[in-house]
C-alpha atoms as a PDB file:
ATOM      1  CA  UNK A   1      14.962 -65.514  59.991  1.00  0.00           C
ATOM      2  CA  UNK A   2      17.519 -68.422  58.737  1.00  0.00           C
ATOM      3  CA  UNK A   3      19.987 -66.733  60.988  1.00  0.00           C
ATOM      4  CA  UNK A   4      18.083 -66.418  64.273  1.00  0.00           C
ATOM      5  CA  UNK A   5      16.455 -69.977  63.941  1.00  0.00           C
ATOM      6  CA  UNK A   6      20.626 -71.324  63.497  1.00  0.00           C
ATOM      7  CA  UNK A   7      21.886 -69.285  66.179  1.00  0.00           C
ATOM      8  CA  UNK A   8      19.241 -70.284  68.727  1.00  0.00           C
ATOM      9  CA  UNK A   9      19.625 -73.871  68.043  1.00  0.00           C
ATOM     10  CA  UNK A  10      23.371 -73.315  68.272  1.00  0.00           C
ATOM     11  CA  UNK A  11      22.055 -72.091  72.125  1.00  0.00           C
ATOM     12  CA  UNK A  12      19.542 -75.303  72.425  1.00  0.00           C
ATOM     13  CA  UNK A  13      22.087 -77.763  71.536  1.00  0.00           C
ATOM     14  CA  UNK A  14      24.679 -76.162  74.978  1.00  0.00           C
ATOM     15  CA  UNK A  15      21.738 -76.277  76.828  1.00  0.00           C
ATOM     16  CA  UNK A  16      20.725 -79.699  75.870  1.00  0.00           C
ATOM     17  CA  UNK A  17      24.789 -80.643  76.673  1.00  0.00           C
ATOM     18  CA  UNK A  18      24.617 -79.089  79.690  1.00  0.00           C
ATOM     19  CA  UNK A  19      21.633 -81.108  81.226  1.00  0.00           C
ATOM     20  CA  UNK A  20      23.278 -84.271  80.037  1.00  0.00           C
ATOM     21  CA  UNK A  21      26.700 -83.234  81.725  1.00  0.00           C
ATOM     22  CA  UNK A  22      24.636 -82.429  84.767  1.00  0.00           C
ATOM     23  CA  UNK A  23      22.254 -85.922  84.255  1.00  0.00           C
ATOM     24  CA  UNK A  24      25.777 -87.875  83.700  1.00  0.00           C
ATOM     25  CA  UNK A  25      27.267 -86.609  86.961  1.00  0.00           C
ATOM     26  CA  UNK A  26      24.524 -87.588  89.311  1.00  0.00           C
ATOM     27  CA  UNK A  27      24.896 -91.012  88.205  1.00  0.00           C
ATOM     28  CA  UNK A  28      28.633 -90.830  88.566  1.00  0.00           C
ATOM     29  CA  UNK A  29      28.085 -89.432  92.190  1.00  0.00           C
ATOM     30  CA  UNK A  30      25.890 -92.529  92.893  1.00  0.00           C
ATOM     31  CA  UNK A  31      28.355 -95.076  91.374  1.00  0.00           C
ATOM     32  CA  UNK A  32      31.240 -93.739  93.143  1.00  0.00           C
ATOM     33  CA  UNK A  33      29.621 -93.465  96.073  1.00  0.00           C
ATOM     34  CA  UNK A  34      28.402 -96.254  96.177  1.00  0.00           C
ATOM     35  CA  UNK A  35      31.404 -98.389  95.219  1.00  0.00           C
ATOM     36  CA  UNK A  36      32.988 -96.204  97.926  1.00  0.00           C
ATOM     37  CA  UNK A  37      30.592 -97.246 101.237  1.00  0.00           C
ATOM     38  CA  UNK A  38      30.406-100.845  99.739  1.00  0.00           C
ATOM     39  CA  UNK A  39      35.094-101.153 100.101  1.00  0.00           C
ATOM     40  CA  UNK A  40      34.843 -99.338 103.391  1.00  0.00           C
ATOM     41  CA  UNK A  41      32.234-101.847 104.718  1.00  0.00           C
ATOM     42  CA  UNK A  42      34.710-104.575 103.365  1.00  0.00           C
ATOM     43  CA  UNK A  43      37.976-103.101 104.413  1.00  0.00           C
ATOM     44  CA  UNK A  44      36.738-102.881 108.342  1.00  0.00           C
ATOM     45  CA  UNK A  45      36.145-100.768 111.174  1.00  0.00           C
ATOM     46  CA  UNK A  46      37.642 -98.044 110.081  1.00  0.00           C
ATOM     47  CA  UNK A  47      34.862 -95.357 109.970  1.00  0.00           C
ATOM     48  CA  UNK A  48      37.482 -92.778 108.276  1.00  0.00           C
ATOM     49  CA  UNK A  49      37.280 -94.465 105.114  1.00  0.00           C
ATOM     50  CA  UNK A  50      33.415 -94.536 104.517  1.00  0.00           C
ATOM     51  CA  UNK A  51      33.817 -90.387 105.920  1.00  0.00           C
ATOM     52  CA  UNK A  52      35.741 -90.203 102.638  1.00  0.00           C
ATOM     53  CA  UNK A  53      32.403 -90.537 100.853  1.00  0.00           C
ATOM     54  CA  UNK A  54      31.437 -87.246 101.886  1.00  0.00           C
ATOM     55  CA  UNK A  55      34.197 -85.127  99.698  1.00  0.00           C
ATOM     56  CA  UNK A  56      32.949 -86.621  96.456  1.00  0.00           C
ATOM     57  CA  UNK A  57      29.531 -86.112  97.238  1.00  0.00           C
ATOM     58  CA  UNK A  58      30.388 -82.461  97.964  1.00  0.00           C
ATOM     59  CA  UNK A  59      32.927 -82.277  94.734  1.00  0.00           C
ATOM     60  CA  UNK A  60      30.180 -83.841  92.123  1.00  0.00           C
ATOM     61  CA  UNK A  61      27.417 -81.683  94.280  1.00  0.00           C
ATOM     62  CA  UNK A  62      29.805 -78.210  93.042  1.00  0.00           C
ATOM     63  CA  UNK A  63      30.155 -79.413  89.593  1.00  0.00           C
ATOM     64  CA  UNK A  64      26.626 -80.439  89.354  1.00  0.00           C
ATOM     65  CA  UNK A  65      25.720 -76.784  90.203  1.00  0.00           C
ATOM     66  CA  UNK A  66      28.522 -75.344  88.176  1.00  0.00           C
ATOM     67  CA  UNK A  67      26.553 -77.054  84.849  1.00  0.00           C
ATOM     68  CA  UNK A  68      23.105 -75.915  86.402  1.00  0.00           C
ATOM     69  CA  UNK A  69      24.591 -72.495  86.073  1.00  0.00           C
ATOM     70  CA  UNK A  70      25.517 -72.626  82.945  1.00  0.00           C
ATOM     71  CA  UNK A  71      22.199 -73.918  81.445  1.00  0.00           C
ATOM     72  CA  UNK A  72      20.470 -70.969  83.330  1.00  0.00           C
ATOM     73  CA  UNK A  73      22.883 -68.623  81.508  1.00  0.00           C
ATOM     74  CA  UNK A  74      22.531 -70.139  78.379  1.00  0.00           C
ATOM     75  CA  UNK A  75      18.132 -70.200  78.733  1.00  0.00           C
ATOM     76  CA  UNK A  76      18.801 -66.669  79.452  1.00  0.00           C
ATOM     77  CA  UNK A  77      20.690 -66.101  76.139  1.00  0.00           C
ATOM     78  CA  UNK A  78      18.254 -67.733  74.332  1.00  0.00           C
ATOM     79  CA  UNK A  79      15.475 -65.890  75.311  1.00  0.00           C
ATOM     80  CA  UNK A  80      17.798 -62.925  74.650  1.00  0.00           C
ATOM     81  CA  UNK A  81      18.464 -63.787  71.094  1.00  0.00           C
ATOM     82  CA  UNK A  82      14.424 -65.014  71.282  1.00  0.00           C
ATOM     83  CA  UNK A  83      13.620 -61.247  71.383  1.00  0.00           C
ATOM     84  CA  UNK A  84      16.074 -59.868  68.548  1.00  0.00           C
ATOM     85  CA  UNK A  85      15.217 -58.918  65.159  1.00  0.00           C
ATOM     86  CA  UNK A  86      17.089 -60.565  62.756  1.00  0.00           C
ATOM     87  CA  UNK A  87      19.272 -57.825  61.658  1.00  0.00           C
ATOM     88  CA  UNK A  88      21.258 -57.451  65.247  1.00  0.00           C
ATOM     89  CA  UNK A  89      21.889 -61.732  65.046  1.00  0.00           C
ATOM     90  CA  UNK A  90      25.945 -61.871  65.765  1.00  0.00           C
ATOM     91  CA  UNK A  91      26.373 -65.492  66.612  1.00  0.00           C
ATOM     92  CA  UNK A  92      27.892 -65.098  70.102  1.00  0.00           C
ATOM     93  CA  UNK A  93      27.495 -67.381  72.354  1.00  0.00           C
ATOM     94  CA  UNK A  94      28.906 -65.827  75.712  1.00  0.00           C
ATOM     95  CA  UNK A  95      26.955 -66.361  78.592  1.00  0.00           C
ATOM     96  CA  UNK A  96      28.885 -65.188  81.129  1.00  0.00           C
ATOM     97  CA  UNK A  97      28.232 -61.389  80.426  1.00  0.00           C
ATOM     98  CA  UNK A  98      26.909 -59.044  83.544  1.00  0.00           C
ATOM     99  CA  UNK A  99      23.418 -59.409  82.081  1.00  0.00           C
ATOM    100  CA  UNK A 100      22.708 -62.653  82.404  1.00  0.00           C
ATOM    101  CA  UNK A 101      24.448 -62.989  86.158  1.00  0.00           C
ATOM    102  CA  UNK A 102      20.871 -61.937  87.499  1.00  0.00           C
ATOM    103  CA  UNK A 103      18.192 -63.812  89.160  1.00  0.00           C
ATOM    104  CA  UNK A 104      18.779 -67.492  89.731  1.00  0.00           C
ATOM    105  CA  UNK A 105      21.825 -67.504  87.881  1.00  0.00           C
ATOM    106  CA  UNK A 106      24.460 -66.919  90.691  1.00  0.00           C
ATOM    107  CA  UNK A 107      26.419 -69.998  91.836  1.00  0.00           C
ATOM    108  CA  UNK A 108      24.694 -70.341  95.450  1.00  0.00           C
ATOM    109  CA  UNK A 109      21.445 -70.318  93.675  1.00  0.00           C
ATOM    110  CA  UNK A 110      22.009 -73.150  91.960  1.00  0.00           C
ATOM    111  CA  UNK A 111      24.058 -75.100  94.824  1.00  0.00           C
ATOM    112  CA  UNK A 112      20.938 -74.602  96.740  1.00  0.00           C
ATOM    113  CA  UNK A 113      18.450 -74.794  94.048  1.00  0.00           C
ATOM    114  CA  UNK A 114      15.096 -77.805  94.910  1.00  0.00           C
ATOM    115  CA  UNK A 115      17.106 -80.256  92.489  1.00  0.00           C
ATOM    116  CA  UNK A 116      20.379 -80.497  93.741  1.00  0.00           C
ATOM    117  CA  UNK A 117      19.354 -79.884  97.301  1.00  0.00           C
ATOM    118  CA  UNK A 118      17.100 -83.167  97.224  1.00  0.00           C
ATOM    119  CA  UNK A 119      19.438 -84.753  95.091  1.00  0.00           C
ATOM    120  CA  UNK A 120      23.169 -84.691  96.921  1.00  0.00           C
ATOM    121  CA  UNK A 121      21.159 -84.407 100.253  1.00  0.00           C
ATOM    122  CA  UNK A 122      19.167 -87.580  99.945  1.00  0.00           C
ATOM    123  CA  UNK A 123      22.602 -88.900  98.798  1.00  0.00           C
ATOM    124  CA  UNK A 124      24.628 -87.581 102.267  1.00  0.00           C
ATOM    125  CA  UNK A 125      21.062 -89.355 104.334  1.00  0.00           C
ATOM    126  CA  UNK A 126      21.628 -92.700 102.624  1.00  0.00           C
ATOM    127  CA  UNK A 127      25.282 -92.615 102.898  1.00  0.00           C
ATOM    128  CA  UNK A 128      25.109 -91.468 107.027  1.00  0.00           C
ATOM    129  CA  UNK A 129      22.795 -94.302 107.511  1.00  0.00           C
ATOM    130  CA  UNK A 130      24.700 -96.917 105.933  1.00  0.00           C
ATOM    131  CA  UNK A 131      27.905 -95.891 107.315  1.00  0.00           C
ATOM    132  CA  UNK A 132      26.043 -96.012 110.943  1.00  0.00           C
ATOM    133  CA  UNK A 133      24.481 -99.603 110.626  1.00  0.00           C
ATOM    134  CA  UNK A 134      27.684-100.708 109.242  1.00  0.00           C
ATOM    135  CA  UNK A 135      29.664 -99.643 112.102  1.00  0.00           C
ATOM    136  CA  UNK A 136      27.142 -99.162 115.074  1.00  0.00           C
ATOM    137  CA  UNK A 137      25.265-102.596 114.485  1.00  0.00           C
END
């Protein structure tokens, strides 16, 4: 049992990094973007450079999903390794085998997924409204 109780916290501890990867970047995505609207406004009319806000929106929004992936993979491994007997415990920690690629755990299921979908859209919203009072007011 001292096996399976290691190897699943092994599992909980890549999930747990994952969330805080994926945690870290939306608040990266906000800072940059942020930081990014507020030196076009300054720079002048040039509506090209607050457009640039949209590609790292779109690169941290990939990422983000990328990590949400992951986690899903890895919650799948642990309930995997949840439901072996202690006897078949090998300590591998691939996720990325066919039989955990079911499901939600395909890339455009997670780009799409109620999280990052509120998340990085609310984000493109807020930035396409401040990029239209700044320049159309």
């Amino acid at each position: 049992m001292n096996n399976k109780i290691r190897h699943l916290e092994f599992v909980q501890n890549i999930i747990v990094r994952m969330a805080k990867n994926s945690f870290s970047l939306k608040g990266w995505a906000v800072t940059l973007v942020s930081g990014l609207l507020m030196v076009g406004s300054v720079v002048g009319s040039n509506i090209l450079v607050c457009l640039i806000v949209l590609l790292p929106i779109i690169v941290f929004w990939v990422l983000d999903s990328y990590y949400l992936l992951q986690e899903r993979r890895y919650r799948a491994l642990y309930n995997k390794i949840r439901d072996m007997d202690e006897n078949q415990i090998d300590f591998d920690l691939n996720a990325n085998q066919a039989q955990f690629k079911n499901g939600n755990n395909f890339m455009r299921k997670c780009l799409f997924s109620k999280t990052e979908l509120w998340f990085y859209l609310s984000l493109i919203m807020i930035s396409a409204s401040i990029i239209l009072l700044v320049y159309f007011t």
